[in-house]
PDB file of N, CA and C in Angstrom:
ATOM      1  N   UNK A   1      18.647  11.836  -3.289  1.00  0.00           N
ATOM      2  CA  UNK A   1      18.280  11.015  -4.419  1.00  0.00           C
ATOM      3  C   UNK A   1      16.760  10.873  -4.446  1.00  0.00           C
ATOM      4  N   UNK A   2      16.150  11.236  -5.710  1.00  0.00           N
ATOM      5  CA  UNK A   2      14.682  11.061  -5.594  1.00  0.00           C
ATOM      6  C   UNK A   2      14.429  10.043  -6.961  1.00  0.00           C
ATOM      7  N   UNK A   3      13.351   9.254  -6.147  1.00  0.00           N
ATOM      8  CA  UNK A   3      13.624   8.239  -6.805  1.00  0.00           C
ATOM      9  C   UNK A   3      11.703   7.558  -6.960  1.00  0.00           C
ATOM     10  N   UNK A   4      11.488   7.765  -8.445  1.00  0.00           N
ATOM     11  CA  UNK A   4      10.305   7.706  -8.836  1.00  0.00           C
ATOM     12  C   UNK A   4       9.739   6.677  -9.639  1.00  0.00           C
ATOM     13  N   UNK A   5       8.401   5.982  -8.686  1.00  0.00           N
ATOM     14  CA  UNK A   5       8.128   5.056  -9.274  1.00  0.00           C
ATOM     15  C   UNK A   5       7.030   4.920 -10.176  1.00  0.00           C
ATOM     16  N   UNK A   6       6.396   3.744 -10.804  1.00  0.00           N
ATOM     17  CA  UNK A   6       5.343   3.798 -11.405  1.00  0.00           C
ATOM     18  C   UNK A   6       4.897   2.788 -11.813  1.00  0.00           C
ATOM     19  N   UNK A   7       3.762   2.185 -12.173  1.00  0.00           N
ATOM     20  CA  UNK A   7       2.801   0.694 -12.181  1.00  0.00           C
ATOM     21  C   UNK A   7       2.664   0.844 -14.403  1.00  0.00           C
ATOM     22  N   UNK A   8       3.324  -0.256 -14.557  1.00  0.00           N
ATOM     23  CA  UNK A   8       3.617  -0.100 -15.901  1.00  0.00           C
ATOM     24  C   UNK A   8       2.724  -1.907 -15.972  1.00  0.00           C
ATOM     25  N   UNK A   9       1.521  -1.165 -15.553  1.00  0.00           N
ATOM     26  CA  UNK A   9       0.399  -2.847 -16.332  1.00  0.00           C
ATOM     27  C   UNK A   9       0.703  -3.513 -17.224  1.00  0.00           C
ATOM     28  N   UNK A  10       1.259  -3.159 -18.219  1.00  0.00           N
ATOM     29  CA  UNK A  10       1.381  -4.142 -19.457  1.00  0.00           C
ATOM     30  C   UNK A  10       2.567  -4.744 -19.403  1.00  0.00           C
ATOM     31  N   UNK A  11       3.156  -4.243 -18.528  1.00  0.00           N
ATOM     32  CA  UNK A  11       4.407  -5.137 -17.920  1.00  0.00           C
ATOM     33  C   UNK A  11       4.372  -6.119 -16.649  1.00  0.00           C
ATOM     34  N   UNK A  12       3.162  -5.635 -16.029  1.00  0.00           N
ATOM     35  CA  UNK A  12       3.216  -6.234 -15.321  1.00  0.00           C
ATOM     36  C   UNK A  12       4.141  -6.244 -14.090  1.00  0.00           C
ATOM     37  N   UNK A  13       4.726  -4.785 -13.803  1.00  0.00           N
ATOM     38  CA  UNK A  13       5.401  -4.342 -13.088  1.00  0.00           C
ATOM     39  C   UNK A  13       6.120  -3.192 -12.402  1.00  0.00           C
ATOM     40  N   UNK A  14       5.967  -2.254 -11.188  1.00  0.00           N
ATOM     41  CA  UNK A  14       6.355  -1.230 -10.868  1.00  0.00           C
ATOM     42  C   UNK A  14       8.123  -1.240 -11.506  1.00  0.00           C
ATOM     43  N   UNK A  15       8.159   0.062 -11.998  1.00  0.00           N
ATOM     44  CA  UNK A  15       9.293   0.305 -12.288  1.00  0.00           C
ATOM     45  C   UNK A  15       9.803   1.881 -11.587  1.00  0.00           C
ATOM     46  N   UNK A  16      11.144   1.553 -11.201  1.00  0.00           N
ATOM     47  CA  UNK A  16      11.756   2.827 -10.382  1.00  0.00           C
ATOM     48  C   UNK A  16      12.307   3.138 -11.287  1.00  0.00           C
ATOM     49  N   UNK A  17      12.919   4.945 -11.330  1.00  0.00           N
ATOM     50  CA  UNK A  17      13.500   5.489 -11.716  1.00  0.00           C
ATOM     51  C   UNK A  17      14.526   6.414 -10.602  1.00  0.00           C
ATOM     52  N   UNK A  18      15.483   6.883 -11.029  1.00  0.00           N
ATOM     53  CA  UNK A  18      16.345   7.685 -10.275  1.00  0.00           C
ATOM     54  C   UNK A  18      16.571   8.934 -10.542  1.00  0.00           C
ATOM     55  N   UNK A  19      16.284  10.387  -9.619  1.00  0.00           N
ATOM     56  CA  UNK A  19      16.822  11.063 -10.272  1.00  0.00           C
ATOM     57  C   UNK A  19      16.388  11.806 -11.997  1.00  0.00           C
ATOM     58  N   UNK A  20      15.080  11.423 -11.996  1.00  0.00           N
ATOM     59  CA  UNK A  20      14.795  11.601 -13.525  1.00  0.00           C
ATOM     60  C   UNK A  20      15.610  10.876 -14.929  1.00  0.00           C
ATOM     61  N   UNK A  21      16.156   9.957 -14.490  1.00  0.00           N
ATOM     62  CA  UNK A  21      17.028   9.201 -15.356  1.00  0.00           C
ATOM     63  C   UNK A  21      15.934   8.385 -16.236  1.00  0.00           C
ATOM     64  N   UNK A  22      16.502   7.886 -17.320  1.00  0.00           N
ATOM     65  CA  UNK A  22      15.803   6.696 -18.147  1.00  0.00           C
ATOM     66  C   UNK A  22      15.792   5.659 -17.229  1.00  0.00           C
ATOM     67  N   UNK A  23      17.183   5.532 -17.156  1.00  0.00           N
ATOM     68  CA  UNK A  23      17.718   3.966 -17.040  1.00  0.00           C
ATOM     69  C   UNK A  23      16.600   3.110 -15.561  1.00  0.00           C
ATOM     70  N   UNK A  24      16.260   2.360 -15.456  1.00  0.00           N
ATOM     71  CA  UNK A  24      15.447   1.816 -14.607  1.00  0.00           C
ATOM     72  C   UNK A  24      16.104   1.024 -13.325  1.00  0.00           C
ATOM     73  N   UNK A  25      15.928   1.671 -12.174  1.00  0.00           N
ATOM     74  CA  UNK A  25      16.721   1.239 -11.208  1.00  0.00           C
ATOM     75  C   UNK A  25      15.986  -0.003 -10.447  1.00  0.00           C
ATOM     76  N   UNK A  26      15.039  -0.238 -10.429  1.00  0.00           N
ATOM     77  CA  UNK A  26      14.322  -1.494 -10.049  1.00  0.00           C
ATOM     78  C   UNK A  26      13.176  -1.730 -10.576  1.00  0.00           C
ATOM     79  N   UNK A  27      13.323  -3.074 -10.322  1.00  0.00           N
ATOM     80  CA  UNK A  27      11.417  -3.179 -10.537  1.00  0.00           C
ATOM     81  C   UNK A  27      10.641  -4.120  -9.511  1.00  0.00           C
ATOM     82  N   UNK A  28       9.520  -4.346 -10.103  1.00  0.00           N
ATOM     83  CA  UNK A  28       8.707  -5.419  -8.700  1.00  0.00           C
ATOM     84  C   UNK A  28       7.626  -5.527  -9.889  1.00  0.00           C
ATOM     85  N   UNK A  29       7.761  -6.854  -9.952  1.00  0.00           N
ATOM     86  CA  UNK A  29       6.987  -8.172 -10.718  1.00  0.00           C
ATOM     87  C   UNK A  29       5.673  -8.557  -9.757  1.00  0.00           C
ATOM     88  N   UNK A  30       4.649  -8.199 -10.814  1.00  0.00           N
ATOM     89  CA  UNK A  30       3.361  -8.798 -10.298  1.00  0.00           C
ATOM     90  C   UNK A  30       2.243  -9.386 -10.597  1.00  0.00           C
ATOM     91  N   UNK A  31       1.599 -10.413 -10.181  1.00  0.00           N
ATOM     92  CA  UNK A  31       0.404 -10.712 -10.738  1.00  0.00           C
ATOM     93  C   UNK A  31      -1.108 -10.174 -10.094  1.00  0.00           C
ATOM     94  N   UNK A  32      -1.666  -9.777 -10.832  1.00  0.00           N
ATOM     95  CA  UNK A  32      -2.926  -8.690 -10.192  1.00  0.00           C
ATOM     96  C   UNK A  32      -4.249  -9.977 -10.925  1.00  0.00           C
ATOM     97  N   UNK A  33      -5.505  -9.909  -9.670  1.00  0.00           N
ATOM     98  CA  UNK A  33      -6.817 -10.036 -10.453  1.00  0.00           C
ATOM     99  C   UNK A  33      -7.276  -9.469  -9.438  1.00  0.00           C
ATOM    100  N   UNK A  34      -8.985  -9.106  -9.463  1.00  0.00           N
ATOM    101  CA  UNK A  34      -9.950  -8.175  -9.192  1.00  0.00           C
ATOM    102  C   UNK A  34      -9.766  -8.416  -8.007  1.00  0.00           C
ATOM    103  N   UNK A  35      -9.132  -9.110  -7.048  1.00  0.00           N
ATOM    104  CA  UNK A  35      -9.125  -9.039  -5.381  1.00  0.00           C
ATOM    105  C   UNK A  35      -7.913  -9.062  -4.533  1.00  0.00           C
ATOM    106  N   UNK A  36      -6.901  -9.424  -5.462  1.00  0.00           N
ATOM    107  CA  UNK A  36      -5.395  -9.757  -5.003  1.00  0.00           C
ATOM    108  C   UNK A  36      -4.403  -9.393  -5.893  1.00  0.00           C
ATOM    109  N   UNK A  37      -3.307  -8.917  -5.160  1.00  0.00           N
ATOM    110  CA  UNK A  37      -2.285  -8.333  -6.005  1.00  0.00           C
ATOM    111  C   UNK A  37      -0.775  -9.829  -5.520  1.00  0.00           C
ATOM    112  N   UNK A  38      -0.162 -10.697  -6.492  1.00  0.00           N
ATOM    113  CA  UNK A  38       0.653 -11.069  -5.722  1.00  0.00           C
ATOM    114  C   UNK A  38       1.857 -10.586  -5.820  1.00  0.00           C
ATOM    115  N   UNK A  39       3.158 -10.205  -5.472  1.00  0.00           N
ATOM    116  CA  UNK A  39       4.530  -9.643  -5.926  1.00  0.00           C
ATOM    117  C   UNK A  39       5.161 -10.794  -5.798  1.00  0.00           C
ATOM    118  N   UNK A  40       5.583 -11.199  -6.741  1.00  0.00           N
ATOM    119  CA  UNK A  40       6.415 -12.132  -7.229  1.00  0.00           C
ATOM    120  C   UNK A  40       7.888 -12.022  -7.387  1.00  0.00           C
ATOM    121  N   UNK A  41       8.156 -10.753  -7.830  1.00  0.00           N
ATOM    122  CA  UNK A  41       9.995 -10.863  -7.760  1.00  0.00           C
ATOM    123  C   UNK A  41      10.402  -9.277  -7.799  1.00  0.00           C
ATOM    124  N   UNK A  42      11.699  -9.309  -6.927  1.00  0.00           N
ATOM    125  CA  UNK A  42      11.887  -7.960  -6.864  1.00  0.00           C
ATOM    126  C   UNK A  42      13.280  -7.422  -7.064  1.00  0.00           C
ATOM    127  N   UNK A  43      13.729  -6.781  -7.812  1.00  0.00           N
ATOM    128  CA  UNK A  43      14.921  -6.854  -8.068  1.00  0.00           C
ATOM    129  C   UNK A  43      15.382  -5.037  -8.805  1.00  0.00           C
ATOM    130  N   UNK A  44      16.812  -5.020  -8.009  1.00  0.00           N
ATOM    131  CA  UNK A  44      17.364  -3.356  -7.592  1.00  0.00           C
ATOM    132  C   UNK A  44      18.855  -3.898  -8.275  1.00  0.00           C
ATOM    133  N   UNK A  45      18.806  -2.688  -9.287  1.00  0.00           N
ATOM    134  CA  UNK A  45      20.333  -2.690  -9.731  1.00  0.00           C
ATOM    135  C   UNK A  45      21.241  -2.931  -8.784  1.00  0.00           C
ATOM    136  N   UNK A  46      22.842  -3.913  -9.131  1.00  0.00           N
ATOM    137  CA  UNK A  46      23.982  -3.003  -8.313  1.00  0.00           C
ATOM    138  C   UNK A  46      24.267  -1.730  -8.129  1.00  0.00           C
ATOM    139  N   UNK A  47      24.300  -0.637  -9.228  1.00  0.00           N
ATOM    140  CA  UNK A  47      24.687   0.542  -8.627  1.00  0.00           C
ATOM    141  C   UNK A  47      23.345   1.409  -7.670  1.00  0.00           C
ATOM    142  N   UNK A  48      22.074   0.719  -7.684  1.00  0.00           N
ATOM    143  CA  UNK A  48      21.135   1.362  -6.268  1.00  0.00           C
ATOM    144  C   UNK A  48      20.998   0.518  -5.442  1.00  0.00           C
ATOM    145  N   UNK A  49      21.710  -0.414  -5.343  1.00  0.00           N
ATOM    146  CA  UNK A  49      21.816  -1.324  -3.921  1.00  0.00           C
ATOM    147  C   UNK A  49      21.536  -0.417  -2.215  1.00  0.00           C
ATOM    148  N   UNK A  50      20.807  -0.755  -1.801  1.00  0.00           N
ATOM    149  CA  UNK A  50      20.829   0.217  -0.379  1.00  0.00           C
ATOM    150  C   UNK A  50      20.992   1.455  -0.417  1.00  0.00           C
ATOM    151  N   UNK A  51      20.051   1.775  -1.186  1.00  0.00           N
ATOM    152  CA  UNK A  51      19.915   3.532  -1.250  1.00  0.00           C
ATOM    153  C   UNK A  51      18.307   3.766  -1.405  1.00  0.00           C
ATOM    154  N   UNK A  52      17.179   2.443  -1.211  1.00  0.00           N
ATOM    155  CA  UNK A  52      15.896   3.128  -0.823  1.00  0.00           C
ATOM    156  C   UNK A  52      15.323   2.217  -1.850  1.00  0.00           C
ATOM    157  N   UNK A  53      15.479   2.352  -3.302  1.00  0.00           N
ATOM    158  CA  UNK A  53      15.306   1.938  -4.241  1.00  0.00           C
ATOM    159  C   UNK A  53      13.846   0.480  -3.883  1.00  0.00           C
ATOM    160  N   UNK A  54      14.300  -0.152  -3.591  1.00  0.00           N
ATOM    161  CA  UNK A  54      13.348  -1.239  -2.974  1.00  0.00           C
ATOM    162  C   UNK A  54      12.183  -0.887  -2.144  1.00  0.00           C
ATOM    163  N   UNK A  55      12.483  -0.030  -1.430  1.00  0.00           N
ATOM    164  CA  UNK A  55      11.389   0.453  -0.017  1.00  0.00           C
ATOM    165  C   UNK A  55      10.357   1.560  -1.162  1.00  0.00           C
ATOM    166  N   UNK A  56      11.215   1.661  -2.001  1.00  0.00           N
ATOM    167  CA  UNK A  56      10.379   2.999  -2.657  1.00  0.00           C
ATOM    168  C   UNK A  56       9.077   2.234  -3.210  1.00  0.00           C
ATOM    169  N   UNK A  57       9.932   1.391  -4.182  1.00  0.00           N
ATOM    170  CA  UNK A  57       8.974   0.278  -4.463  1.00  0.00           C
ATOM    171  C   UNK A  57       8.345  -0.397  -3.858  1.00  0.00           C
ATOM    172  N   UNK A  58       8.465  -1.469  -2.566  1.00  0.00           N
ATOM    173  CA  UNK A  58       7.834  -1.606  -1.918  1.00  0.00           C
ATOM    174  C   UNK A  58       6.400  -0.245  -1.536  1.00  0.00           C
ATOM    175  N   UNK A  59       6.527   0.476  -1.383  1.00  0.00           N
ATOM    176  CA  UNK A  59       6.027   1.182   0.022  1.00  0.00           C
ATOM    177  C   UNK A  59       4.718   1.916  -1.451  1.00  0.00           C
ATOM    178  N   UNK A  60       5.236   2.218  -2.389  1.00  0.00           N
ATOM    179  CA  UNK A  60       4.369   3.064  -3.608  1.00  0.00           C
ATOM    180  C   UNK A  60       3.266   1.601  -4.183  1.00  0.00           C
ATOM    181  N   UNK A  61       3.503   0.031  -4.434  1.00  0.00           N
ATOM    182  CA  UNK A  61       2.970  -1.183  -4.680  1.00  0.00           C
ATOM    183  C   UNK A  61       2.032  -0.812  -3.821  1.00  0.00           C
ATOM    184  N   UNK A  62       2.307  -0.882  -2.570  1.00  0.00           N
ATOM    185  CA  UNK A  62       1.774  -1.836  -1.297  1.00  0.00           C
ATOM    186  C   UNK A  62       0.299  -0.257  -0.834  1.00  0.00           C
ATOM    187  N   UNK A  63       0.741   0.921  -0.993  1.00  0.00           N
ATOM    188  CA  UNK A  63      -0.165   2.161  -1.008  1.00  0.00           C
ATOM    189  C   UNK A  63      -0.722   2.129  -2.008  1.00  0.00           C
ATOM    190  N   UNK A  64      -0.815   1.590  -3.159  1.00  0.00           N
ATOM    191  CA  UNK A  64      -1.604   1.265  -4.541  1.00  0.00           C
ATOM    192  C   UNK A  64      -2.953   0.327  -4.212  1.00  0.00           C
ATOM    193  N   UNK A  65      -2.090  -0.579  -3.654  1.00  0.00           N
ATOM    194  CA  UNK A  65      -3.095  -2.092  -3.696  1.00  0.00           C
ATOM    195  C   UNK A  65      -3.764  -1.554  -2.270  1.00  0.00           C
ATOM    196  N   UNK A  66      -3.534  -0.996  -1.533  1.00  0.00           N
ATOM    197  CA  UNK A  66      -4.060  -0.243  -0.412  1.00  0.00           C
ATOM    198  C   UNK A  66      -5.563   0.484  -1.044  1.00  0.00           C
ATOM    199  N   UNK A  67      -5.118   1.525  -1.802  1.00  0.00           N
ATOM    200  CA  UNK A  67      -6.196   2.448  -2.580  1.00  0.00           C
ATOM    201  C   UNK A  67      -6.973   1.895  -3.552  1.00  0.00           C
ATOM    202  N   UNK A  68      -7.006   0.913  -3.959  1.00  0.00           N
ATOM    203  CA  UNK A  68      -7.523  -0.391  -5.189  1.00  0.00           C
ATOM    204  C   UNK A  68      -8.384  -1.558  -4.080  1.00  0.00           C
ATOM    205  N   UNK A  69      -8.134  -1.333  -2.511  1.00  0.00           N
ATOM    206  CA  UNK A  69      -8.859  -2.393  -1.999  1.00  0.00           C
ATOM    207  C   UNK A  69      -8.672  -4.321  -2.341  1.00  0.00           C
ATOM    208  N   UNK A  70      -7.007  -3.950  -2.476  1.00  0.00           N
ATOM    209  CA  UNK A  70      -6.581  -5.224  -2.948  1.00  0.00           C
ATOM    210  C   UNK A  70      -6.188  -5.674  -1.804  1.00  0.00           C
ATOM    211  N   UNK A  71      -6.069  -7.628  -1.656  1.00  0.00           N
ATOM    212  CA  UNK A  71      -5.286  -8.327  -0.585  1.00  0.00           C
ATOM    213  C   UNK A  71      -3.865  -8.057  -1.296  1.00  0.00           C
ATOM    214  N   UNK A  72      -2.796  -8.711  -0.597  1.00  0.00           N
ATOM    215  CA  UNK A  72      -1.587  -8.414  -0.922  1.00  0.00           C
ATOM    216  C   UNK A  72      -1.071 -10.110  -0.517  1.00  0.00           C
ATOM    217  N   UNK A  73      -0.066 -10.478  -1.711  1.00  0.00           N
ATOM    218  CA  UNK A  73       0.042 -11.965  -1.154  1.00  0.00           C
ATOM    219  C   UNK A  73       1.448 -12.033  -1.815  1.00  0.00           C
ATOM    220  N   UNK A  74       2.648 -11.778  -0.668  1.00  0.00           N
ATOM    221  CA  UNK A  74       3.810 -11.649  -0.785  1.00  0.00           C
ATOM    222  C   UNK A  74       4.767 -12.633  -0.914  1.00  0.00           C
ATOM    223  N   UNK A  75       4.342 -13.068  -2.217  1.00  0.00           N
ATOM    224  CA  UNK A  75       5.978 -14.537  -2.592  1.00  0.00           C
ATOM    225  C   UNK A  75       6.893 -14.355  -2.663  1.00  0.00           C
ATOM    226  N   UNK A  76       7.356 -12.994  -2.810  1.00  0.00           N
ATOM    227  CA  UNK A  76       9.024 -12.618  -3.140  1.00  0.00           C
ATOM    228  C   UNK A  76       9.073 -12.017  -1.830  1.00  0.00           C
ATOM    229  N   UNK A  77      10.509 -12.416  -1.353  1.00  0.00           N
ATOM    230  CA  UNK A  77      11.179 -12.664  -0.001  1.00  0.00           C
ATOM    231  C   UNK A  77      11.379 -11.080   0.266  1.00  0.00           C
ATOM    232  N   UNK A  78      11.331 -10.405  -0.505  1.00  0.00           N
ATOM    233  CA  UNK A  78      11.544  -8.806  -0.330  1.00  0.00           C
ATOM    234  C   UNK A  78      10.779  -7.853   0.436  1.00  0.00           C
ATOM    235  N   UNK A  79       9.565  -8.616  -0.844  1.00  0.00           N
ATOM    236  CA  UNK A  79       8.050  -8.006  -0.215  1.00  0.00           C
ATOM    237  C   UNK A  79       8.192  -8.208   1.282  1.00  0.00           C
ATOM    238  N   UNK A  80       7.924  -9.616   1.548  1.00  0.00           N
ATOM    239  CA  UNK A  80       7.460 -10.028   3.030  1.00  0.00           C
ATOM    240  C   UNK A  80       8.637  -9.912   3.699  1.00  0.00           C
ATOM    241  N   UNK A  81      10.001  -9.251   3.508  1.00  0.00           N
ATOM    242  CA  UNK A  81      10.619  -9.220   5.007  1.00  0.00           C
ATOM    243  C   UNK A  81      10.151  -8.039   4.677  1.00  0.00           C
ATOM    244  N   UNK A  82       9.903  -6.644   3.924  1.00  0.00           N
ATOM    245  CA  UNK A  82       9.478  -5.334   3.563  1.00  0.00           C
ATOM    246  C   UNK A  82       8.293  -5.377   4.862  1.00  0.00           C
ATOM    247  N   UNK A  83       7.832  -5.831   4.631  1.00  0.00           N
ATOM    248  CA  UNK A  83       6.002  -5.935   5.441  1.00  0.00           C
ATOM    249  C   UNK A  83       6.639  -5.972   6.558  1.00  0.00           C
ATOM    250  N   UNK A  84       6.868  -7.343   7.177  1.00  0.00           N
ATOM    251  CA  UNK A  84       7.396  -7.500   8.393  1.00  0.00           C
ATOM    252  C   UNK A  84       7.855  -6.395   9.354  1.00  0.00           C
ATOM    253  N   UNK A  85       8.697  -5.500   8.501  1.00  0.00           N
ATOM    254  CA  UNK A  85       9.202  -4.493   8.755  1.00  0.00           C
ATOM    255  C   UNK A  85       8.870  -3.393   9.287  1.00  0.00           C
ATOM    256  N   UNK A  86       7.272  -3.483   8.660  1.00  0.00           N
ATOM    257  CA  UNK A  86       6.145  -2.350   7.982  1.00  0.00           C
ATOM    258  C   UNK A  86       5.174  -2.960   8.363  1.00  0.00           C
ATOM    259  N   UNK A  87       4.953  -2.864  10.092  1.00  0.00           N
ATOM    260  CA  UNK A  87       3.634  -3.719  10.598  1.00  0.00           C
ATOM    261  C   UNK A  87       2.133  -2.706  10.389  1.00  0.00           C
ATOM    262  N   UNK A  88       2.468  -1.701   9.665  1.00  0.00           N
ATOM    263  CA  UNK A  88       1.278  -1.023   9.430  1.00  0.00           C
ATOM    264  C   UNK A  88       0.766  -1.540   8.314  1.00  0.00           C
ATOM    265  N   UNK A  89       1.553  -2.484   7.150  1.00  0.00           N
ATOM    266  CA  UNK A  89       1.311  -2.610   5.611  1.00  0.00           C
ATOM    267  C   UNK A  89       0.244  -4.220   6.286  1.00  0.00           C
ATOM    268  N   UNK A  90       0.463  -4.520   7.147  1.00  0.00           N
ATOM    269  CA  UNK A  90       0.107  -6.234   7.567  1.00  0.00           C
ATOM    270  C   UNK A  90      -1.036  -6.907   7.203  1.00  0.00           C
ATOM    271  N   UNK A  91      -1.931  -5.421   7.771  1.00  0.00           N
ATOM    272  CA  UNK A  91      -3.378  -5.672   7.026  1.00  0.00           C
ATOM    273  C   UNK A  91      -3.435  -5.978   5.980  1.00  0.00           C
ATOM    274  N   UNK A  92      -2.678  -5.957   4.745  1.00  0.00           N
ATOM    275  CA  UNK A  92      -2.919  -5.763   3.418  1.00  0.00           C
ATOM    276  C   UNK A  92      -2.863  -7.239   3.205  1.00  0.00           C
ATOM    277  N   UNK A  93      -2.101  -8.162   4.059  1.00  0.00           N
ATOM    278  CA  UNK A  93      -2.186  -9.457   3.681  1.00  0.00           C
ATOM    279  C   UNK A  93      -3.550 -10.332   3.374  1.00  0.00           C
ATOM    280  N   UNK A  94      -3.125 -10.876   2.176  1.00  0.00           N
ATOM    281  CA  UNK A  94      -4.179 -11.728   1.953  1.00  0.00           C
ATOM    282  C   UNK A  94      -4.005 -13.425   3.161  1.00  0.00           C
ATOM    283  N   UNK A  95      -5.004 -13.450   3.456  1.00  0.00           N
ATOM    284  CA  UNK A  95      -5.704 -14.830   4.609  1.00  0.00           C
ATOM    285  C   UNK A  95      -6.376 -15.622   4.067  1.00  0.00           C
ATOM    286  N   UNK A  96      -5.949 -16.850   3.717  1.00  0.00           N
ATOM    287  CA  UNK A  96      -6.811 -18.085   2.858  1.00  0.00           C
ATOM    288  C   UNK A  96      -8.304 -18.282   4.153  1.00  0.00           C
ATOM    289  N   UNK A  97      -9.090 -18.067   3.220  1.00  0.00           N
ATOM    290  CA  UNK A  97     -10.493 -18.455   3.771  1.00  0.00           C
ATOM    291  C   UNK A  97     -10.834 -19.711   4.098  1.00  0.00           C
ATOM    292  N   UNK A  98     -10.413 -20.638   3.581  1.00  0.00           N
ATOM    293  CA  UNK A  98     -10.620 -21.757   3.822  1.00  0.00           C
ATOM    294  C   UNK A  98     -10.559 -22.171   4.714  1.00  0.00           C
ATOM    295  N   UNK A  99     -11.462 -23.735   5.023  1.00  0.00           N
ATOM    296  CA  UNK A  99     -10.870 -24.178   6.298  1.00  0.00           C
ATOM    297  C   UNK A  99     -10.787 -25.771   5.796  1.00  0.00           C
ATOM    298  N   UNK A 100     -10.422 -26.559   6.376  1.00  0.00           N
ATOM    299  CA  UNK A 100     -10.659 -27.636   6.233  1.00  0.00           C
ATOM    300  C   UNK A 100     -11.259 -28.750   7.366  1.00  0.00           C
ATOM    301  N   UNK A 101     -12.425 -29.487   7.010  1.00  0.00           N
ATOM    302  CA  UNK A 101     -12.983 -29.736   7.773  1.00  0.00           C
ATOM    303  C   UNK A 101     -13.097 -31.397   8.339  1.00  0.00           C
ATOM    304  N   UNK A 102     -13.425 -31.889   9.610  1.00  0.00           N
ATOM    305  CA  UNK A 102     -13.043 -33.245   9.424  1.00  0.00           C
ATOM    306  C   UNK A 102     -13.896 -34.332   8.910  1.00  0.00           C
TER     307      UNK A 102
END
């Protein structure tokens, strides 16, 4: 199964395909500005449930915002068990600068 993704900006979201099909087998919801990418929601048909579909996405996002010199700031539970997973992606996390002081 080959399964092809792509960053559809005006949507505001990677969309998978299967197989050269129309039909859209996942996507991954995001909010982007000039330093941070956040993924917000991620969501894989029933019929591509556990067949990659997610990792594809994951792994094509996360090598984007990689090559764009973006932080990565993972709210959807997908992303970050994805990462976790993927202790090479780790760096990509964004780290609040802040500190607070007494």
């Amino acid at each position: 199964m080959a399964v092809d993704v792509i960053d559809v900006p005006e949507a505001k979201r990677y969309e998978a395909r299967v197989d050269g099909k129309d039909e859209i087998a996942g996507v991954a919801e995001y909010i982007r500005t000039a330093e941070l990418v956040a993924f917000v929601h991620t969501e894989v048909g029933p019929a591509y449930e556990g067949r990659g579909v997610g990792s594809a996405l994951a792994r094509t996002a996360l090598d984007e915002a990689r090559a764009a010199k973006l932080r990565v700031l993972a709210t959807c539970p997908f992303f970050a068990m994805w990462i976790a997973r993927h202790p090479e992606y780790e760096d990509l996390l964004y780290q609040s600068r802040s500190r607070v002081s007494d």
